[in-house]
PDB file of N, CA and C in Angstrom:
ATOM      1  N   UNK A   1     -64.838  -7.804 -19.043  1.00  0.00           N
ATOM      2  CA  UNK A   1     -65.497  -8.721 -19.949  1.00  0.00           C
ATOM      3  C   UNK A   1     -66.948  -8.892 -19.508  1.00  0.00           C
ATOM      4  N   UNK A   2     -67.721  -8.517 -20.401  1.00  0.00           N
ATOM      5  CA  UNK A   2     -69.449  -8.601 -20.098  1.00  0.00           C
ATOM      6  C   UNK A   2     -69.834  -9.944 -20.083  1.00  0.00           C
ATOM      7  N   UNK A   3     -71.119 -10.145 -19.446  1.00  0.00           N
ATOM      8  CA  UNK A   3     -71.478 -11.150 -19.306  1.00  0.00           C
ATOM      9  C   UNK A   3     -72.997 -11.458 -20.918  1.00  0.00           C
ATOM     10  N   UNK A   4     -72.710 -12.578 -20.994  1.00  0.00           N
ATOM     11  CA  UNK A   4     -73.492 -12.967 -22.141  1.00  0.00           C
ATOM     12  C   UNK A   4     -74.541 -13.886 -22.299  1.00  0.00           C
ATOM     13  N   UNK A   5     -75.582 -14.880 -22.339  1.00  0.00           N
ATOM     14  CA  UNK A   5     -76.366 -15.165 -22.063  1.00  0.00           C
ATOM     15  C   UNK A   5     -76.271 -16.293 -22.988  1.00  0.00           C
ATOM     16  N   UNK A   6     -76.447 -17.452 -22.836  1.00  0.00           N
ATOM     17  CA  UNK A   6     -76.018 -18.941 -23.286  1.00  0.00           C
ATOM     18  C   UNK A   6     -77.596 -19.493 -23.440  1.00  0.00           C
ATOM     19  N   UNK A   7     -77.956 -20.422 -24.995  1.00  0.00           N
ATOM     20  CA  UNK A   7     -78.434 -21.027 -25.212  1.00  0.00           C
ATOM     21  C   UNK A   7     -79.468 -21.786 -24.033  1.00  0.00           C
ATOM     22  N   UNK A   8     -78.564 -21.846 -22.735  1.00  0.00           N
ATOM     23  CA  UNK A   8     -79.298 -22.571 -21.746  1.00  0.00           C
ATOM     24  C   UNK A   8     -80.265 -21.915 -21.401  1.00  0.00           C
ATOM     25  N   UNK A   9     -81.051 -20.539 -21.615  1.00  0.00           N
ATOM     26  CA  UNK A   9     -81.532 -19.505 -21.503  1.00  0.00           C
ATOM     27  C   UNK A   9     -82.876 -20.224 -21.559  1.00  0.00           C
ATOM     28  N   UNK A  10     -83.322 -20.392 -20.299  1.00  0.00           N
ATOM     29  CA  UNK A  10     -85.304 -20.940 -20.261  1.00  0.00           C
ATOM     30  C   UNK A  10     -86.209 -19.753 -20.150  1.00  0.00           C
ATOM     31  N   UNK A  11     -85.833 -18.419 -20.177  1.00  0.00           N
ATOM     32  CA  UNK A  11     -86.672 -17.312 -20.735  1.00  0.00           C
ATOM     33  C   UNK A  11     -87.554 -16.976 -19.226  1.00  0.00           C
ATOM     34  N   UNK A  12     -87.168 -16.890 -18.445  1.00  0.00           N
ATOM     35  CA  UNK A  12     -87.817 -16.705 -17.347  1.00  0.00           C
ATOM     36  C   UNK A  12     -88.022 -15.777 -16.128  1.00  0.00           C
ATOM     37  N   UNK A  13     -86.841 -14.638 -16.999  1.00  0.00           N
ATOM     38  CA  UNK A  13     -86.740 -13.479 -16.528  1.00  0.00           C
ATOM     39  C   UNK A  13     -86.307 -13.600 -15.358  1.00  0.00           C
ATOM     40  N   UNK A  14     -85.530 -14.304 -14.929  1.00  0.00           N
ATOM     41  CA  UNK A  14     -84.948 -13.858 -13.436  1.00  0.00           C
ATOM     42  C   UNK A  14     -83.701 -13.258 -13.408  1.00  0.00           C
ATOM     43  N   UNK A  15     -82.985 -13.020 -14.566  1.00  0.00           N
ATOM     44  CA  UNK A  15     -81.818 -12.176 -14.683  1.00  0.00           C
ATOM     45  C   UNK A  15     -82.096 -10.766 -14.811  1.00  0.00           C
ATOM     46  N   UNK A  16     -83.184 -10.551 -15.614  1.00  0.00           N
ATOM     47  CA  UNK A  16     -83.245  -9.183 -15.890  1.00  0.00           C
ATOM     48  C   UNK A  16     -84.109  -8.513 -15.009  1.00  0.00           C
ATOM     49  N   UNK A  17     -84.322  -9.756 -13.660  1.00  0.00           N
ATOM     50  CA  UNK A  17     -85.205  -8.379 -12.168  1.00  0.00           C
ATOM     51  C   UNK A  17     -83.856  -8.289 -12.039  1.00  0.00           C
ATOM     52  N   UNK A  18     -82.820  -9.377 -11.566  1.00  0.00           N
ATOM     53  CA  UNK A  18     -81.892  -9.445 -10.651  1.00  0.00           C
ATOM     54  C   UNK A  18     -80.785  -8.345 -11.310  1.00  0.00           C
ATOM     55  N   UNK A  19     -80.697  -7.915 -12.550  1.00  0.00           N
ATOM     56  CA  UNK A  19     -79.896  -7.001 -12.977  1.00  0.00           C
ATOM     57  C   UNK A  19     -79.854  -5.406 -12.414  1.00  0.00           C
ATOM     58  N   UNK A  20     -79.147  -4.582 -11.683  1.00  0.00           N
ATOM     59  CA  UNK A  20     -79.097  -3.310 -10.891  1.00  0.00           C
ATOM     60  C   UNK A  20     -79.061  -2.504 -11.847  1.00  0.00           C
ATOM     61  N   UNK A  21     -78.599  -2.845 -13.307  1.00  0.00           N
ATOM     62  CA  UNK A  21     -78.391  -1.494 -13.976  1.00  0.00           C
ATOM     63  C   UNK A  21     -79.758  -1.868 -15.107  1.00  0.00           C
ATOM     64  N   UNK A  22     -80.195  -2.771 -15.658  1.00  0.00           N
ATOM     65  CA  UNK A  22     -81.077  -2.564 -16.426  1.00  0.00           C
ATOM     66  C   UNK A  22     -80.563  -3.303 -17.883  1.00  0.00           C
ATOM     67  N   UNK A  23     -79.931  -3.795 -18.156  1.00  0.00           N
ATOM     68  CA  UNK A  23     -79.306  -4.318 -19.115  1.00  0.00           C
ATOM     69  C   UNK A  23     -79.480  -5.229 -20.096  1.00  0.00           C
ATOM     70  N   UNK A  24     -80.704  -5.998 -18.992  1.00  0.00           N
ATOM     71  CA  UNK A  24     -80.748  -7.288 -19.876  1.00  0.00           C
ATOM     72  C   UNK A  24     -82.643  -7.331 -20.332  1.00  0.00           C
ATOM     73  N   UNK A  25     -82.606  -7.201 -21.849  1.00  0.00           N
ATOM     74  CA  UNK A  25     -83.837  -7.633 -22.454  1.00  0.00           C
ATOM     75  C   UNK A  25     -83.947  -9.227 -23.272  1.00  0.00           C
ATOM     76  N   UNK A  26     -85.535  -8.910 -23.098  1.00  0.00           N
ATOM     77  CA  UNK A  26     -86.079 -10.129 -23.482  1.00  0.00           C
ATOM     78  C   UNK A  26     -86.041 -10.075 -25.343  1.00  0.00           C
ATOM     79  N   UNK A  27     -85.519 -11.300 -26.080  1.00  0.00           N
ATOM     80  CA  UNK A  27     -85.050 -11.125 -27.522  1.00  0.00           C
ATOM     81  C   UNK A  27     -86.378 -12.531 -27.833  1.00  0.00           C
ATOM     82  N   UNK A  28     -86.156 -12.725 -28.886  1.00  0.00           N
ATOM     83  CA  UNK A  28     -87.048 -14.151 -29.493  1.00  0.00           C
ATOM     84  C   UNK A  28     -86.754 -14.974 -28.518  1.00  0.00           C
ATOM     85  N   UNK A  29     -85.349 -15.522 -28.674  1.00  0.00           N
ATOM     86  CA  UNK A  29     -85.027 -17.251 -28.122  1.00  0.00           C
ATOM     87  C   UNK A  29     -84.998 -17.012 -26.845  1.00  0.00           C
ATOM     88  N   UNK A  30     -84.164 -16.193 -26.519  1.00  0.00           N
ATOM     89  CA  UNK A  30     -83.467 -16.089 -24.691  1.00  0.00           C
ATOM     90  C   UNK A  30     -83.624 -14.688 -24.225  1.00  0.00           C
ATOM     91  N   UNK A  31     -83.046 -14.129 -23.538  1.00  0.00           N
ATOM     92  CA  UNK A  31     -83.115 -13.259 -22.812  1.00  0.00           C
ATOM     93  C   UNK A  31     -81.296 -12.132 -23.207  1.00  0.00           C
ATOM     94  N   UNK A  32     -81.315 -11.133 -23.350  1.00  0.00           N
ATOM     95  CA  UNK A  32     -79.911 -11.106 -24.011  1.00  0.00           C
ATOM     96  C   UNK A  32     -79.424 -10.103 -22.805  1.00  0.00           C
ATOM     97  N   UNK A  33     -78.131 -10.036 -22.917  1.00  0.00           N
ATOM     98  CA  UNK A  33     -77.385  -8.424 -22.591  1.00  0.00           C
ATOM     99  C   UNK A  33     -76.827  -7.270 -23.078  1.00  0.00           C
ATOM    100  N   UNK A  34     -76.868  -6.023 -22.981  1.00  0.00           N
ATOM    101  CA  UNK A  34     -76.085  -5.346 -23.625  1.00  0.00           C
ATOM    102  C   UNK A  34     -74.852  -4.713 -22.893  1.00  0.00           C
ATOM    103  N   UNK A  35     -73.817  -5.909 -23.859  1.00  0.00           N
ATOM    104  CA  UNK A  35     -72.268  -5.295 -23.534  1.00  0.00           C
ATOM    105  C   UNK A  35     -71.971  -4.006 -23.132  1.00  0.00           C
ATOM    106  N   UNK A  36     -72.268  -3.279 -23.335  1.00  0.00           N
ATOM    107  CA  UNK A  36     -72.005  -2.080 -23.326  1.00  0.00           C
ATOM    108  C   UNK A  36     -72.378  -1.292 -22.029  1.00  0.00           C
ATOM    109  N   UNK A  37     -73.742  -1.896 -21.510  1.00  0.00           N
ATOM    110  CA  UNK A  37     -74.079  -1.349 -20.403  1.00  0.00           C
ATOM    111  C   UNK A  37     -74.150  -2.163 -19.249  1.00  0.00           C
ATOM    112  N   UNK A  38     -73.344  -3.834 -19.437  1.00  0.00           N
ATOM    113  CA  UNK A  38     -73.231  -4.549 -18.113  1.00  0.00           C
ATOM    114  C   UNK A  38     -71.746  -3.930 -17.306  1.00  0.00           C
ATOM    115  N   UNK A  39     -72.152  -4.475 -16.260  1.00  0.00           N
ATOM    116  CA  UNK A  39     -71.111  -3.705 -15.163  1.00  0.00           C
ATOM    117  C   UNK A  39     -70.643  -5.301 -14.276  1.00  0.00           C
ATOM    118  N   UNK A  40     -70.954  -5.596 -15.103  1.00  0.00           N
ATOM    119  CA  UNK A  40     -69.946  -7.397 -14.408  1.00  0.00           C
ATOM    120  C   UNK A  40     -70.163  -7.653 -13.000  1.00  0.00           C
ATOM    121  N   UNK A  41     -71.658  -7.263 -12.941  1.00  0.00           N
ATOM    122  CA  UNK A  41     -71.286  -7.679 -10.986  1.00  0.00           C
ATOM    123  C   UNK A  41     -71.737  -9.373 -11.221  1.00  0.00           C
ATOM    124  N   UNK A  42     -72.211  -9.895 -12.224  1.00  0.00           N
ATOM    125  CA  UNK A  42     -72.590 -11.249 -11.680  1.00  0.00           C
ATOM    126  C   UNK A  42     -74.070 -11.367 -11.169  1.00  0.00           C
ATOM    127  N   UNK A  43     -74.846 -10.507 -10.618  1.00  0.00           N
ATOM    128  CA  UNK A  43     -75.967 -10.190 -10.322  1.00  0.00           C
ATOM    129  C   UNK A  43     -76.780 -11.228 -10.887  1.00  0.00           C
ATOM    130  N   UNK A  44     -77.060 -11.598 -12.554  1.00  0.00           N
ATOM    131  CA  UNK A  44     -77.729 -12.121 -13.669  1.00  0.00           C
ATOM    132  C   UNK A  44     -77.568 -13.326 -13.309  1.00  0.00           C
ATOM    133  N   UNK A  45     -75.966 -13.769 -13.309  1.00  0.00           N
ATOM    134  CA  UNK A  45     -75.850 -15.261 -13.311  1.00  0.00           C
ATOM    135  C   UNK A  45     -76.075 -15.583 -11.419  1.00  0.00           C
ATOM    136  N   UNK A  46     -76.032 -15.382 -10.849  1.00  0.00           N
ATOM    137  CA  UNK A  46     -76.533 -15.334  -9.220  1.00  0.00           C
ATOM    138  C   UNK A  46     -78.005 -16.221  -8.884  1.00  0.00           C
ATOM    139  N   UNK A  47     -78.812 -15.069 -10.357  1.00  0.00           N
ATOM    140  CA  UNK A  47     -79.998 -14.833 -10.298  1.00  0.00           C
ATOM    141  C   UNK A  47     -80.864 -16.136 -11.335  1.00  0.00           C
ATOM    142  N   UNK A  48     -80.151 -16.489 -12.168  1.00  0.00           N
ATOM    143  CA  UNK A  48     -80.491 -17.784 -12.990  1.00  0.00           C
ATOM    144  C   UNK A  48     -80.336 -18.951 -12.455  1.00  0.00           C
ATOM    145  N   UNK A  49     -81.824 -19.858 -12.591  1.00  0.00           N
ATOM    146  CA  UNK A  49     -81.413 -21.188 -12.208  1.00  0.00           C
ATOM    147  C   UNK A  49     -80.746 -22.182 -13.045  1.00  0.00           C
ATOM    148  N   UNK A  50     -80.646 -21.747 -14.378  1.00  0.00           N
ATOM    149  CA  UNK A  50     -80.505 -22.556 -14.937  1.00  0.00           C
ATOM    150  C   UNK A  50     -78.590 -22.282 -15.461  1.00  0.00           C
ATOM    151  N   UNK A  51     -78.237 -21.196 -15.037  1.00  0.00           N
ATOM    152  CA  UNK A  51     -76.579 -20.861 -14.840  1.00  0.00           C
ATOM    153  C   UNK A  51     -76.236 -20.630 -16.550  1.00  0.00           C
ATOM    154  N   UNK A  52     -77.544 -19.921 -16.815  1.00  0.00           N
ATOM    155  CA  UNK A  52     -76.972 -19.542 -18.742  1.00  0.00           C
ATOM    156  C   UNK A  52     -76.563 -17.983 -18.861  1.00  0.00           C
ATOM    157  N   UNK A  53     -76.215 -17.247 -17.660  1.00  0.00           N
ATOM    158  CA  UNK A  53     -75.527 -16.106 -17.967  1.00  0.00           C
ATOM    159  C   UNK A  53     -73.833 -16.337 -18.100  1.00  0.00           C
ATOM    160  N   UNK A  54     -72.995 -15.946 -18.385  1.00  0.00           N
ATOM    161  CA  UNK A  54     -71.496 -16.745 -18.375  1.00  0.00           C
ATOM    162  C   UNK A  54     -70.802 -15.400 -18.462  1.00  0.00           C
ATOM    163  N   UNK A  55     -69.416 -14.862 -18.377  1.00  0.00           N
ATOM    164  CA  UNK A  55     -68.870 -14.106 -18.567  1.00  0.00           C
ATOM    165  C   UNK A  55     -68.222 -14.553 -20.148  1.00  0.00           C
ATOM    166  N   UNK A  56     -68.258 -13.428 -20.702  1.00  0.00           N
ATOM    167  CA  UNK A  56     -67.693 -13.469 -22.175  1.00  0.00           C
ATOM    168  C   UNK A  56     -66.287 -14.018 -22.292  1.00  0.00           C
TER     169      UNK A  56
END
């Protein structure tokens, strides 16, 4: 189950350094992921202060 990126999202890019595979871009509101190419380490949500990455 991929991880997904929650409203709590303050746009601040610290998920998508902290991401190893590359996954996560910057959209209008938040910052998003693509299912398809997360690998569930958790890395993202580790890496957020604000704890808006979540597992799906």
């Amino acid at each position: 189950m991929a991880y997904k990126i929650t409203d709590e999202c303050i746009k601040c890019g610290s998920c998508a350094d902290g991401c190893p595979v590359g996954c996560i871009s910057e959209a209008e509101d938040k910052y998003v992921i693509n299912a398809d190419e997360c690998i569930e380490c958790g890395a993202c949500a580790d890496a957020c202060p604000v704890g808006a990455p979540v597992k799906e």
